[in-house]
PDB file of N, CA and C in Angstrom:
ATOM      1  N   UNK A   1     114.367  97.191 118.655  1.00  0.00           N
ATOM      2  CA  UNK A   1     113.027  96.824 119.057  1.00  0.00           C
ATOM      3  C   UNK A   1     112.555  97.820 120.095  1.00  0.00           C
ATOM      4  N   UNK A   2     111.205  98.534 120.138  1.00  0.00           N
ATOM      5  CA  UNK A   2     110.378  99.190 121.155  1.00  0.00           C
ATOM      6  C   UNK A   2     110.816  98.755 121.997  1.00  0.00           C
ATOM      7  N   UNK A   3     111.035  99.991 123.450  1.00  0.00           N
ATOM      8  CA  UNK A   3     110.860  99.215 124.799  1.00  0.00           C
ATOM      9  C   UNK A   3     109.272  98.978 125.070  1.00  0.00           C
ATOM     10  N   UNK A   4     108.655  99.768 124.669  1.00  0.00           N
ATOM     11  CA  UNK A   4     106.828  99.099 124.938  1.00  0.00           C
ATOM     12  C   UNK A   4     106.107  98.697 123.682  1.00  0.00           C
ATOM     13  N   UNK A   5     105.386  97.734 124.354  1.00  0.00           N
ATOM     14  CA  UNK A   5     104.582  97.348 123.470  1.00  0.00           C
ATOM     15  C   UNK A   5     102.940  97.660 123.255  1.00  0.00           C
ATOM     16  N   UNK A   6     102.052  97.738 122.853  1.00  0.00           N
ATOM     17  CA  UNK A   6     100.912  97.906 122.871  1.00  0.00           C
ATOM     18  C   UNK A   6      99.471  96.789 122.669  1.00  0.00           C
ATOM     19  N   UNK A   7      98.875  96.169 123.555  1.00  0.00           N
ATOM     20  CA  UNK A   7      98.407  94.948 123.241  1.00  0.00           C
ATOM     21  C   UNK A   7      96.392  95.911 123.473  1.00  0.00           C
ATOM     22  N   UNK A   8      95.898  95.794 122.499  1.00  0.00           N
ATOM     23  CA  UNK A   8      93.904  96.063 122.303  1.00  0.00           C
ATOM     24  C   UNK A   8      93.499  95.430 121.041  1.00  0.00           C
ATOM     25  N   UNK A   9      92.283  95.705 121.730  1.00  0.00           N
ATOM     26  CA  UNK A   9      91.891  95.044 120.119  1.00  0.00           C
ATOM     27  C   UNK A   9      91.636  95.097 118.889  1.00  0.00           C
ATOM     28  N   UNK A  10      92.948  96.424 118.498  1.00  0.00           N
ATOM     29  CA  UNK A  10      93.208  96.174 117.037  1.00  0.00           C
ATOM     30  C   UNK A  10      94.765  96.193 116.932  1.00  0.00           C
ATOM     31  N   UNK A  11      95.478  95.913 117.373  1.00  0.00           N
ATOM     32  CA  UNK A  11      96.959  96.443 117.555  1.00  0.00           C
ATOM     33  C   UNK A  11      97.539  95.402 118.569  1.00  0.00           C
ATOM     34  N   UNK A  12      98.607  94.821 118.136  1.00  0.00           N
ATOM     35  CA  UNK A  12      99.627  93.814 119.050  1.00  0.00           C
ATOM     36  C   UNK A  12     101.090  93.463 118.373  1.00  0.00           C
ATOM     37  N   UNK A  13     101.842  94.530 119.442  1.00  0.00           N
ATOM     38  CA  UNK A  13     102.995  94.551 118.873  1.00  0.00           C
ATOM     39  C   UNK A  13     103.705  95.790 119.486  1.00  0.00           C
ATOM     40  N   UNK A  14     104.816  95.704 118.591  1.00  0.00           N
ATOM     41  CA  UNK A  14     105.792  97.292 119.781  1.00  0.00           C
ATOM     42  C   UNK A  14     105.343  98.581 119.588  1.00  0.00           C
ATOM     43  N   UNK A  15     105.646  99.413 120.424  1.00  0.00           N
ATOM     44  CA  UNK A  15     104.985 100.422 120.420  1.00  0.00           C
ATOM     45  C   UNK A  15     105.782 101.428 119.043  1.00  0.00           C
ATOM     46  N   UNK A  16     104.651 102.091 117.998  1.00  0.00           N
ATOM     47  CA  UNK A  16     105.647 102.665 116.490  1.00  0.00           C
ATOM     48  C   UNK A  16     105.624 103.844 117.246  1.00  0.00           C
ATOM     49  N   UNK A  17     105.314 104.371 117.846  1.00  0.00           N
ATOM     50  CA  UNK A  17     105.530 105.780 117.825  1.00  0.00           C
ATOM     51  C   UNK A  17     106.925 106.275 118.093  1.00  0.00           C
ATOM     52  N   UNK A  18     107.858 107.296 117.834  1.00  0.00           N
ATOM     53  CA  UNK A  18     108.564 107.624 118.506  1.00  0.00           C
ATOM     54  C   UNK A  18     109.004 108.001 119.418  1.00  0.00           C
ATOM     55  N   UNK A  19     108.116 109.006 119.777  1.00  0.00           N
ATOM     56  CA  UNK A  19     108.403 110.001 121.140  1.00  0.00           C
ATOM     57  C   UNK A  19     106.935 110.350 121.890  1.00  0.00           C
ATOM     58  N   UNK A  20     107.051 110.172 122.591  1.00  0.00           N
ATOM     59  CA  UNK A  20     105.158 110.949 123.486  1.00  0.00           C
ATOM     60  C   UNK A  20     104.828 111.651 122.778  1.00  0.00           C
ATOM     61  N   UNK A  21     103.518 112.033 121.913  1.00  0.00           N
ATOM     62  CA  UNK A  21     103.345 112.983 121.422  1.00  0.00           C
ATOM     63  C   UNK A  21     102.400 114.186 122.327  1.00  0.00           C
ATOM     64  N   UNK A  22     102.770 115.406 121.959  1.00  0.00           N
ATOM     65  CA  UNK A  22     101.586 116.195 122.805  1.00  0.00           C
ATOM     66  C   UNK A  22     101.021 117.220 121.912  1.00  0.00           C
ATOM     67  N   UNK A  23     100.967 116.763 120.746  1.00  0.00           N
ATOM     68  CA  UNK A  23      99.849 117.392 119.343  1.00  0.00           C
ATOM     69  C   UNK A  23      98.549 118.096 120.220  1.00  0.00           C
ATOM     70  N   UNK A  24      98.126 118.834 119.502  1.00  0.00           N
ATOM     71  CA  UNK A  24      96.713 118.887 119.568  1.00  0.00           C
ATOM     72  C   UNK A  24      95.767 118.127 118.935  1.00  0.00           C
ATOM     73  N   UNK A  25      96.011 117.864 118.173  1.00  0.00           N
ATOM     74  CA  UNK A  25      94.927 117.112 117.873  1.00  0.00           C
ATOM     75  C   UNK A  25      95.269 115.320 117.640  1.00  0.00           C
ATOM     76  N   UNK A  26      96.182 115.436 118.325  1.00  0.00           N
ATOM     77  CA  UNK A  26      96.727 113.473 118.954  1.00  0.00           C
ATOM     78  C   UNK A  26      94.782 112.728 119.086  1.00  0.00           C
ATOM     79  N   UNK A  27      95.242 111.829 118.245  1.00  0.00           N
ATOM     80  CA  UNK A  27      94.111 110.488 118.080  1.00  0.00           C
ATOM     81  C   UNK A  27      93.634 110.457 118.908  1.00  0.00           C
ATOM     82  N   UNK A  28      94.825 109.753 119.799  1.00  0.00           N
ATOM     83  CA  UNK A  28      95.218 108.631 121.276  1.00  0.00           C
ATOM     84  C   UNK A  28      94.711 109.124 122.519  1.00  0.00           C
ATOM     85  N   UNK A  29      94.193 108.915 122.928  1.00  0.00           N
ATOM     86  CA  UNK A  29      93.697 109.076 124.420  1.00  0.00           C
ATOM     87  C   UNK A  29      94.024 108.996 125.620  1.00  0.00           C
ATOM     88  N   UNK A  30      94.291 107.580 125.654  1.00  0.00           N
ATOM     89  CA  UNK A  30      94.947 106.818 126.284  1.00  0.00           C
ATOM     90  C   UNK A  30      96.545 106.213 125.662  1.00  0.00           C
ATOM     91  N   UNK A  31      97.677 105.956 126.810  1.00  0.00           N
ATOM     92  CA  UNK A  31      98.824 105.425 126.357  1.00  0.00           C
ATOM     93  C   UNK A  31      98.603 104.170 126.619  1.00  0.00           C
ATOM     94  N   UNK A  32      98.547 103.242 125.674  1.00  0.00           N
ATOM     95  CA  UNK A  32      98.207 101.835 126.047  1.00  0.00           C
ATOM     96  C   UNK A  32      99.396 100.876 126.099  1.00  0.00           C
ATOM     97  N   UNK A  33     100.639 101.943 125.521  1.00  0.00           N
ATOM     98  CA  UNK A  33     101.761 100.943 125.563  1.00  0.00           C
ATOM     99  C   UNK A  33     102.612 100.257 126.978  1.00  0.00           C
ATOM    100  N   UNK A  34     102.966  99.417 126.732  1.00  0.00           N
ATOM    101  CA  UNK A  34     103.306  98.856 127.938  1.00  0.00           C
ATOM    102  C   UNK A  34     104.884  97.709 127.922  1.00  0.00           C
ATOM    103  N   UNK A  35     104.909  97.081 129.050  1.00  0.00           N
ATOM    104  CA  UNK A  35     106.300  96.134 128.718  1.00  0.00           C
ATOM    105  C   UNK A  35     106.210  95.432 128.016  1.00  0.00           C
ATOM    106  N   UNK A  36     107.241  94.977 127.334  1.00  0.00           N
ATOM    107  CA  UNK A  36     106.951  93.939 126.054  1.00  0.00           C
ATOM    108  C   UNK A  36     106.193  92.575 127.359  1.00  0.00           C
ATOM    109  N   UNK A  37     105.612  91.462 126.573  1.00  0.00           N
ATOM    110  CA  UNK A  37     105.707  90.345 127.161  1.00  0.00           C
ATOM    111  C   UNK A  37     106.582  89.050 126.811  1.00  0.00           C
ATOM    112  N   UNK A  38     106.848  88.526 128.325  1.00  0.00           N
ATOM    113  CA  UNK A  38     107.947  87.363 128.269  1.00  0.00           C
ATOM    114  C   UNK A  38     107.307  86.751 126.437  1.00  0.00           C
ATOM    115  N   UNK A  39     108.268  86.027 126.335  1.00  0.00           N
ATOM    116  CA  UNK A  39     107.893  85.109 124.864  1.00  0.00           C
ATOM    117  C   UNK A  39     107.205  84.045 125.480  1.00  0.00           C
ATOM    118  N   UNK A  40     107.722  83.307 126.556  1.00  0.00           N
ATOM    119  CA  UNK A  40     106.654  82.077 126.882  1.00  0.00           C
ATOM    120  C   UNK A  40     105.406  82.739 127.367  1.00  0.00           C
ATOM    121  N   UNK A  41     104.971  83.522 127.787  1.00  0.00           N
ATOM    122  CA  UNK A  41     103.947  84.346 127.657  1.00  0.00           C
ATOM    123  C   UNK A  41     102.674  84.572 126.233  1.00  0.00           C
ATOM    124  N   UNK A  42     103.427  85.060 125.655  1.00  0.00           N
ATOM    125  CA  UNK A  42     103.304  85.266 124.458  1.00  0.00           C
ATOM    126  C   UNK A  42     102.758  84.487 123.359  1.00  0.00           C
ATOM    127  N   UNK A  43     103.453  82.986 123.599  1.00  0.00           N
ATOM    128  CA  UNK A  43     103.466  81.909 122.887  1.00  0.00           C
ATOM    129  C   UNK A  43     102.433  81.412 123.044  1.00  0.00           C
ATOM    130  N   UNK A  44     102.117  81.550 124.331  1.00  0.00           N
ATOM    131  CA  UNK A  44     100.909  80.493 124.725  1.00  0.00           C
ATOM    132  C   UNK A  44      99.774  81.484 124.641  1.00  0.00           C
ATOM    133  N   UNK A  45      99.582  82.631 124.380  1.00  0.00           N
ATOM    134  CA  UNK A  45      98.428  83.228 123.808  1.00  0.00           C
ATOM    135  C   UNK A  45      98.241  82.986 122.339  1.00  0.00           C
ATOM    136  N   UNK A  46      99.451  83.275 121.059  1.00  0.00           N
ATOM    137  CA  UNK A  46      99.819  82.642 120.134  1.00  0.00           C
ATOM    138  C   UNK A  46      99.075  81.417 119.910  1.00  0.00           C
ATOM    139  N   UNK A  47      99.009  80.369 120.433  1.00  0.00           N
ATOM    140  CA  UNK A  47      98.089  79.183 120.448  1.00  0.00           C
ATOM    141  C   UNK A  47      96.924  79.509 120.620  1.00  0.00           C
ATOM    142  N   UNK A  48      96.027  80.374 121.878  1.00  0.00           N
ATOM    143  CA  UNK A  48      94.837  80.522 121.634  1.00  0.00           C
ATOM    144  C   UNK A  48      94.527  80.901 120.285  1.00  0.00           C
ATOM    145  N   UNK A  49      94.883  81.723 120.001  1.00  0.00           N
ATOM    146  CA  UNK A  49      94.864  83.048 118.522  1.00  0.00           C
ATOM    147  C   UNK A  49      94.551  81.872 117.754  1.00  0.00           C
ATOM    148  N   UNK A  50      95.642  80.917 117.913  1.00  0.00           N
ATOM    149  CA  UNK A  50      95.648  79.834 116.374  1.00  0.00           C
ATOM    150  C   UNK A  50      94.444  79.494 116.394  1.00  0.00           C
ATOM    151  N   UNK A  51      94.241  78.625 117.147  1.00  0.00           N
ATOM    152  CA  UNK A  51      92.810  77.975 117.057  1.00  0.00           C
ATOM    153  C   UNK A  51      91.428  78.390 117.173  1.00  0.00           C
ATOM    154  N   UNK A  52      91.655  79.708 117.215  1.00  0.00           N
ATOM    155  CA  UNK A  52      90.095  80.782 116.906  1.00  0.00           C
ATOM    156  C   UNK A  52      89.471  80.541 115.594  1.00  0.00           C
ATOM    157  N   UNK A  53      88.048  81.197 115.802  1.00  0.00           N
ATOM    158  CA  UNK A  53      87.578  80.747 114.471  1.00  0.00           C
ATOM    159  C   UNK A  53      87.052  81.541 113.941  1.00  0.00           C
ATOM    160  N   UNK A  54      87.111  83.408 114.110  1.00  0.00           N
ATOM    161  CA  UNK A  54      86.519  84.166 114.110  1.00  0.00           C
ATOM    162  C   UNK A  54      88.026  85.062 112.903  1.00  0.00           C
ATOM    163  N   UNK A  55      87.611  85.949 112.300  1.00  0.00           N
ATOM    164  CA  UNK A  55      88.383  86.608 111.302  1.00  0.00           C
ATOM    165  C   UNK A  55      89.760  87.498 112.024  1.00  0.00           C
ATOM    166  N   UNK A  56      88.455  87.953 113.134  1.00  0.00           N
ATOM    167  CA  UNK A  56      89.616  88.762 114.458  1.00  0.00           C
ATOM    168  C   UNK A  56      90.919  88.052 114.958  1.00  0.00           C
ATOM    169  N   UNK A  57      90.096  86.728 115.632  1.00  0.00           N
ATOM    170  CA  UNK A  57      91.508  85.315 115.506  1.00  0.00           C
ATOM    171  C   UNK A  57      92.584  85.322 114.268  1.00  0.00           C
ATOM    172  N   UNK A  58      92.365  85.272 113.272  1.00  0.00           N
ATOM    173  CA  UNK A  58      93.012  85.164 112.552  1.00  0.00           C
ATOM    174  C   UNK A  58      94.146  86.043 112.568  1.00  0.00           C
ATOM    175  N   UNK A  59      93.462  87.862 112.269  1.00  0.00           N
ATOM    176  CA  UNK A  59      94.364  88.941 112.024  1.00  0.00           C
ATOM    177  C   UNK A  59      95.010  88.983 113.370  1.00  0.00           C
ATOM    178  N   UNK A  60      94.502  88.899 114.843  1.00  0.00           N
ATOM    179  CA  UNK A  60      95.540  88.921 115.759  1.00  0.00           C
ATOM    180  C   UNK A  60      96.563  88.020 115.536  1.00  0.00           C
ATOM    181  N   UNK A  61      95.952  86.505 115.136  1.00  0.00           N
ATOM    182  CA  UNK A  61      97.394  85.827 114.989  1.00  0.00           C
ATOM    183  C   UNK A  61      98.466  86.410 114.242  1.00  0.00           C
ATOM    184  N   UNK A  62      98.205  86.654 113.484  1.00  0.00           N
ATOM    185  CA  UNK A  62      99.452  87.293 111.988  1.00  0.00           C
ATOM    186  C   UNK A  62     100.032  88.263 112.799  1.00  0.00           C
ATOM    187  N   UNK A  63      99.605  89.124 114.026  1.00  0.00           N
ATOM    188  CA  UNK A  63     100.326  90.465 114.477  1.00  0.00           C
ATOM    189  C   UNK A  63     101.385  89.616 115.195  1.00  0.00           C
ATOM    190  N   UNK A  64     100.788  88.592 116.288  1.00  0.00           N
ATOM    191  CA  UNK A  64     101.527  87.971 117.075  1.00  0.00           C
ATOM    192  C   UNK A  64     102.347  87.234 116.807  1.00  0.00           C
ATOM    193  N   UNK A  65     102.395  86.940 115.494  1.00  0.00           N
ATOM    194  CA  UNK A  65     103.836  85.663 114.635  1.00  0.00           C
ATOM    195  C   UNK A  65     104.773  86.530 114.481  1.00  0.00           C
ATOM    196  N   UNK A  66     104.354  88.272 114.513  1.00  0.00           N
ATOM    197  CA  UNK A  66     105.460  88.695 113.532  1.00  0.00           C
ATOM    198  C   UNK A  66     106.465  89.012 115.077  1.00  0.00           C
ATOM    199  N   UNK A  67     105.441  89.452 115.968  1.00  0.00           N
ATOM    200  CA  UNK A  67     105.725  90.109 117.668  1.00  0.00           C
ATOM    201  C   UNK A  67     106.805  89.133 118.192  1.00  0.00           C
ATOM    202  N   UNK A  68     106.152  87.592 117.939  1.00  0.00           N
ATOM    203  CA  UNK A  68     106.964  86.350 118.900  1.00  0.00           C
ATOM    204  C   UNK A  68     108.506  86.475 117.705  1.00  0.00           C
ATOM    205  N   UNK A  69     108.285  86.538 116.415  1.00  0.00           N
ATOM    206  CA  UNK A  69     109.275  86.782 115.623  1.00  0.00           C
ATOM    207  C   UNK A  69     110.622  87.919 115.836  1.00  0.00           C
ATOM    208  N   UNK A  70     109.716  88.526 115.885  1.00  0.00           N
ATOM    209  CA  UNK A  70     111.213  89.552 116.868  1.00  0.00           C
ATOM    210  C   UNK A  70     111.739  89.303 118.108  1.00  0.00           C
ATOM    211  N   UNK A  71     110.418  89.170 118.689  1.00  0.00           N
ATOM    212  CA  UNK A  71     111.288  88.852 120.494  1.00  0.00           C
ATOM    213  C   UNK A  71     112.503  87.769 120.054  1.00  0.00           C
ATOM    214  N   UNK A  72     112.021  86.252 119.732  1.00  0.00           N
ATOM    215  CA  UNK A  72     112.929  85.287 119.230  1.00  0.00           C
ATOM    216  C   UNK A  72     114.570  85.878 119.039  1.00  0.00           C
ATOM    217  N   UNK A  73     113.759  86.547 117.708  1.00  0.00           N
ATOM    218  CA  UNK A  73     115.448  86.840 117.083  1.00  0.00           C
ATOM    219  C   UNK A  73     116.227  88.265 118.089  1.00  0.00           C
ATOM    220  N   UNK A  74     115.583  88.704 118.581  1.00  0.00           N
ATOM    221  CA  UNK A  74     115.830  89.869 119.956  1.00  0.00           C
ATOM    222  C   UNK A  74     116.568  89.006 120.866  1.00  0.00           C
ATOM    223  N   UNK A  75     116.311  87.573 121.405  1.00  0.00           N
ATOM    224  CA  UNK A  75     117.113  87.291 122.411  1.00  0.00           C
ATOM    225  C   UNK A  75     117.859  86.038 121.698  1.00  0.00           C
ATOM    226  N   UNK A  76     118.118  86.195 120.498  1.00  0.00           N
ATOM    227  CA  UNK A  76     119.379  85.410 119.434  1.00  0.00           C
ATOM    228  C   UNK A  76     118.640  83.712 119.494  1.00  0.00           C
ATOM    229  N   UNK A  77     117.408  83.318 119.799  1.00  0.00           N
ATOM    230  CA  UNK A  77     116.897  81.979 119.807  1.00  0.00           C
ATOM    231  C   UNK A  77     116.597  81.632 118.357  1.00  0.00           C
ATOM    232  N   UNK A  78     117.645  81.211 118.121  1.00  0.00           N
ATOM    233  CA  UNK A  78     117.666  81.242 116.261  1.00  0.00           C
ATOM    234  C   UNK A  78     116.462  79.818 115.778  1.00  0.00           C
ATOM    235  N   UNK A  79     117.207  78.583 116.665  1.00  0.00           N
ATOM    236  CA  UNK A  79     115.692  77.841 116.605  1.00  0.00           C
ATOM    237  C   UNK A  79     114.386  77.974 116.818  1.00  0.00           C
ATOM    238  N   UNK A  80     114.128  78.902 118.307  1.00  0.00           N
ATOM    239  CA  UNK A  80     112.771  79.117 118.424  1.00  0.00           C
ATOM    240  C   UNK A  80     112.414  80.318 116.974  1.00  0.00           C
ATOM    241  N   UNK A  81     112.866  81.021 116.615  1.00  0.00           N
ATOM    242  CA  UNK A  81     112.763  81.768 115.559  1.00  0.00           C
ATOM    243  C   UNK A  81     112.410  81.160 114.299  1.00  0.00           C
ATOM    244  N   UNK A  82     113.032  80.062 113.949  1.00  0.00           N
ATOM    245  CA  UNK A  82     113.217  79.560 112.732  1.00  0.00           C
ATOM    246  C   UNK A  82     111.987  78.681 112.701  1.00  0.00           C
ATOM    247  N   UNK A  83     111.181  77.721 114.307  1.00  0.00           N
ATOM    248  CA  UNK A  83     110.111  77.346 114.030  1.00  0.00           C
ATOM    249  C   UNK A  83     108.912  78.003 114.164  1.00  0.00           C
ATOM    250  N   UNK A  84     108.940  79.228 114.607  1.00  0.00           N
ATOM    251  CA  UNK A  84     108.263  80.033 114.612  1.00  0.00           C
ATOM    252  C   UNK A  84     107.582  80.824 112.966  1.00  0.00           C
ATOM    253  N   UNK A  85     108.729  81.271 111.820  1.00  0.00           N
ATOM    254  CA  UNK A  85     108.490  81.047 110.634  1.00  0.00           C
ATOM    255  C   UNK A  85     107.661  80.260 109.866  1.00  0.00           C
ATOM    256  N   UNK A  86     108.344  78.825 110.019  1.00  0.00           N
ATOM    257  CA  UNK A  86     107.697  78.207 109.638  1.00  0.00           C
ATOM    258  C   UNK A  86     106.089  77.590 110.383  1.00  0.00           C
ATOM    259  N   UNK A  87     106.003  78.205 111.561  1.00  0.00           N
ATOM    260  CA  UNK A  87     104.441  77.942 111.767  1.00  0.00           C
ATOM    261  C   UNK A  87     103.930  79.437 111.003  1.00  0.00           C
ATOM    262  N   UNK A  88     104.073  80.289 110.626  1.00  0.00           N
ATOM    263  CA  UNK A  88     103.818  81.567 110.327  1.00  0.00           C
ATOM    264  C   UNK A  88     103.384  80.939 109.120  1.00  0.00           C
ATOM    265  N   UNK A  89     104.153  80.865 108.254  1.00  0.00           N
ATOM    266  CA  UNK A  89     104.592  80.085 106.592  1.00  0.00           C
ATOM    267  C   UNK A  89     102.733  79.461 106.638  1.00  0.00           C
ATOM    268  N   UNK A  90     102.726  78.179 107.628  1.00  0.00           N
ATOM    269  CA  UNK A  90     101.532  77.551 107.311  1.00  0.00           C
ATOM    270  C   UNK A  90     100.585  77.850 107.520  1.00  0.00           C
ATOM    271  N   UNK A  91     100.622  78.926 108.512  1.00  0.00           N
ATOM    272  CA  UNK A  91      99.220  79.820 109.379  1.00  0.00           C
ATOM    273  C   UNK A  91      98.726  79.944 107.908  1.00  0.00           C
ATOM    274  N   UNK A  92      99.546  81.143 107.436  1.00  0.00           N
ATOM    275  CA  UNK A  92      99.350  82.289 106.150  1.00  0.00           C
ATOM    276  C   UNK A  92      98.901  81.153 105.038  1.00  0.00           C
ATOM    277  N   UNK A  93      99.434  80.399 104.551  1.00  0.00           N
ATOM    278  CA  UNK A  93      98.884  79.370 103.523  1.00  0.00           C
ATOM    279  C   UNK A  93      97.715  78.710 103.521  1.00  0.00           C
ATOM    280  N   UNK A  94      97.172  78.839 104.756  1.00  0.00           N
ATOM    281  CA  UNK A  94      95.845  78.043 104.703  1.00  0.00           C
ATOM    282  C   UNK A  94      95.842  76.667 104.605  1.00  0.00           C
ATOM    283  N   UNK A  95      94.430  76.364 104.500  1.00  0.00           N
ATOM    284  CA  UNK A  95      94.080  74.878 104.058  1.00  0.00           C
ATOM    285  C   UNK A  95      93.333  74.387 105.178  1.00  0.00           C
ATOM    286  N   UNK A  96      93.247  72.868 104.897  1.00  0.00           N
ATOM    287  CA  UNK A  96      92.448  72.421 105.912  1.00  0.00           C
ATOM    288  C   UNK A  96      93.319  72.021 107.485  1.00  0.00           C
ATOM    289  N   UNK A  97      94.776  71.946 107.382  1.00  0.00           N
ATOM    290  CA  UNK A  97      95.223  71.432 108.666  1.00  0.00           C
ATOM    291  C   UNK A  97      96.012  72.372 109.000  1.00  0.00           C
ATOM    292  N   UNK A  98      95.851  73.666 108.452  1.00  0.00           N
ATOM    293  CA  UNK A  98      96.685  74.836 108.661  1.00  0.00           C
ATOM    294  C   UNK A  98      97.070  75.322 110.139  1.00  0.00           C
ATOM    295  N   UNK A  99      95.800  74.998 110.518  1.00  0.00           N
ATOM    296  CA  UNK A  99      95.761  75.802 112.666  1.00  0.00           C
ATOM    297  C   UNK A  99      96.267  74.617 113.075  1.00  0.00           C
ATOM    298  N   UNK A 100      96.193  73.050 112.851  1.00  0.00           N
ATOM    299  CA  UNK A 100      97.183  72.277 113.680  1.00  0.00           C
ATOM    300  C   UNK A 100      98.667  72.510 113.303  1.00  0.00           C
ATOM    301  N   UNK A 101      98.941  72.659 112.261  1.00  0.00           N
ATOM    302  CA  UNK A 101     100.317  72.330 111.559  1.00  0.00           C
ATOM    303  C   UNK A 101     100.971  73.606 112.060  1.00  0.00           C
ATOM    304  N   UNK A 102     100.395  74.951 112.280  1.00  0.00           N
ATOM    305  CA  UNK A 102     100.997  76.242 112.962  1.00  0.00           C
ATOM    306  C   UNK A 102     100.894  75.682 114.574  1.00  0.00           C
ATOM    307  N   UNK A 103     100.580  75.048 114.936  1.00  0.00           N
ATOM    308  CA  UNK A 103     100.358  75.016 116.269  1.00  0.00           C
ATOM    309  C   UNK A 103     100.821  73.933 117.142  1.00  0.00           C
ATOM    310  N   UNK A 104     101.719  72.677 116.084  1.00  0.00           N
ATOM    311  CA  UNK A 104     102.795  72.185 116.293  1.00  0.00           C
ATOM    312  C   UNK A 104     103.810  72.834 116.407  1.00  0.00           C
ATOM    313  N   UNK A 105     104.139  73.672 115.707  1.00  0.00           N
ATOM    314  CA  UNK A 105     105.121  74.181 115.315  1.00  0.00           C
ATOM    315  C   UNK A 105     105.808  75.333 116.812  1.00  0.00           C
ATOM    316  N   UNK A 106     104.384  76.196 116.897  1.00  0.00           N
ATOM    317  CA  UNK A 106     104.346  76.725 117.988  1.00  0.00           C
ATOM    318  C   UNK A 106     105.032  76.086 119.004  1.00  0.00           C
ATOM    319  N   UNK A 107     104.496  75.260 119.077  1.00  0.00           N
ATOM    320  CA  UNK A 107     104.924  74.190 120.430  1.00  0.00           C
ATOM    321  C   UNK A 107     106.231  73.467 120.621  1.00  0.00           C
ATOM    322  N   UNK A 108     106.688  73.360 119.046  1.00  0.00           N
ATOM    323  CA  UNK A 108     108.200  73.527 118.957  1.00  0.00           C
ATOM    324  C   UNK A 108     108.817  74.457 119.122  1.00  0.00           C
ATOM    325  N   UNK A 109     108.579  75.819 118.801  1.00  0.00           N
ATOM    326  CA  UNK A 109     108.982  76.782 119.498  1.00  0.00           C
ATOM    327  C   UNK A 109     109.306  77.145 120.898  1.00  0.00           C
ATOM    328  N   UNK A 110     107.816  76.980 121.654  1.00  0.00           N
ATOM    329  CA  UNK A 110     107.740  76.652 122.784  1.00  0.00           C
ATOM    330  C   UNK A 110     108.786  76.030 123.677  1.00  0.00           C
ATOM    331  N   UNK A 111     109.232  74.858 123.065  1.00  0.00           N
ATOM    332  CA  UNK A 111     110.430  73.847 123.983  1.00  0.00           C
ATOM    333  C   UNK A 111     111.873  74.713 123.371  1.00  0.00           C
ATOM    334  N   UNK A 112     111.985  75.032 122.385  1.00  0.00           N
ATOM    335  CA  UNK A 112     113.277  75.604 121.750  1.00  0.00           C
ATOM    336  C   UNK A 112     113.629  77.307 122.680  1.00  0.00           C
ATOM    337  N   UNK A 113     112.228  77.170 123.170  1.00  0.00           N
ATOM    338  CA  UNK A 113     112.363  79.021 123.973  1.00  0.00           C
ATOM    339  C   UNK A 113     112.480  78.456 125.537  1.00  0.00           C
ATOM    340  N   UNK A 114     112.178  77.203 125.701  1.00  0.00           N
ATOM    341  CA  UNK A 114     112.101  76.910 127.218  1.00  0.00           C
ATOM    342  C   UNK A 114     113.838  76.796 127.522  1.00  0.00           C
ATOM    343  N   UNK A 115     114.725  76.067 126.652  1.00  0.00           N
ATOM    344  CA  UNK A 115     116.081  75.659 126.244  1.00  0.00           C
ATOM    345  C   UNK A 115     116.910  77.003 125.606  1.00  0.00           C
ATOM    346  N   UNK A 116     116.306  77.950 125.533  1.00  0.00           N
ATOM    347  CA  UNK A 116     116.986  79.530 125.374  1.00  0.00           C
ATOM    348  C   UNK A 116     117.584  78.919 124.096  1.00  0.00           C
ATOM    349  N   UNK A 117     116.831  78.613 123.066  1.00  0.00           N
ATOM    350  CA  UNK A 117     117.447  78.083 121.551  1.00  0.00           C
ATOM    351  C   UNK A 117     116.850  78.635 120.896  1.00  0.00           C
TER     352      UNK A 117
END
């Protein structure tokens, strides 16, 4: 896993690059990458994300299931991991109770990451 991560508003998650680049003609402007964040951190932005109602909400959530998904399995919390999936699972499926049913789940996560599980 990245030691930095990169959090704007199109991008949330570890930093891909490999090495500093010093191209000439580099995109990037700015280095926006930074320390990963704690998972209980994380989580509880994760919840805002869920319950947005805007398309942006959405696609940040999907970055941040996959982000809280690694940290999880990064510090071996095989439960918080495993309910974390499965709120992912229902995010992605849709429907009508989709943002509560991910956002239980979350919150099971939540207590399973408070208990280092």
């Amino acid at each position: 896993m990245a030691a930095k991560w990169v959090d704007n508003g199109e991008y949330f998650g570890p930093d891909r690059r490999r090495r500093p680049s010093r191209r000439l003609l580099d995109r990037r402007r700015q280095d926006l990458a930074g320390a990963p964040p704690p998972l209980g951190a994380l989580l509880r932005r994760l919840r805002v994300r869920i319950t947005g109602q805007s398309a942006e909400d959405h696609k940040h959530a999907l970055d941040m299931f996959s982000a809280a998904m690694g940290q999880a399995n990064r510090l071996g919390w095989r439960k918080c991991a495993e309910a974390l999936q499965a709120a992912d699972r229902a995010f992605r499926n849709g429907g009508r109770n989709a943002a509560a049913i991910a956002d239980a789940k979350v919150c099971e996560a939540m207590d399973h990451a408070n208990n280092g599980q």
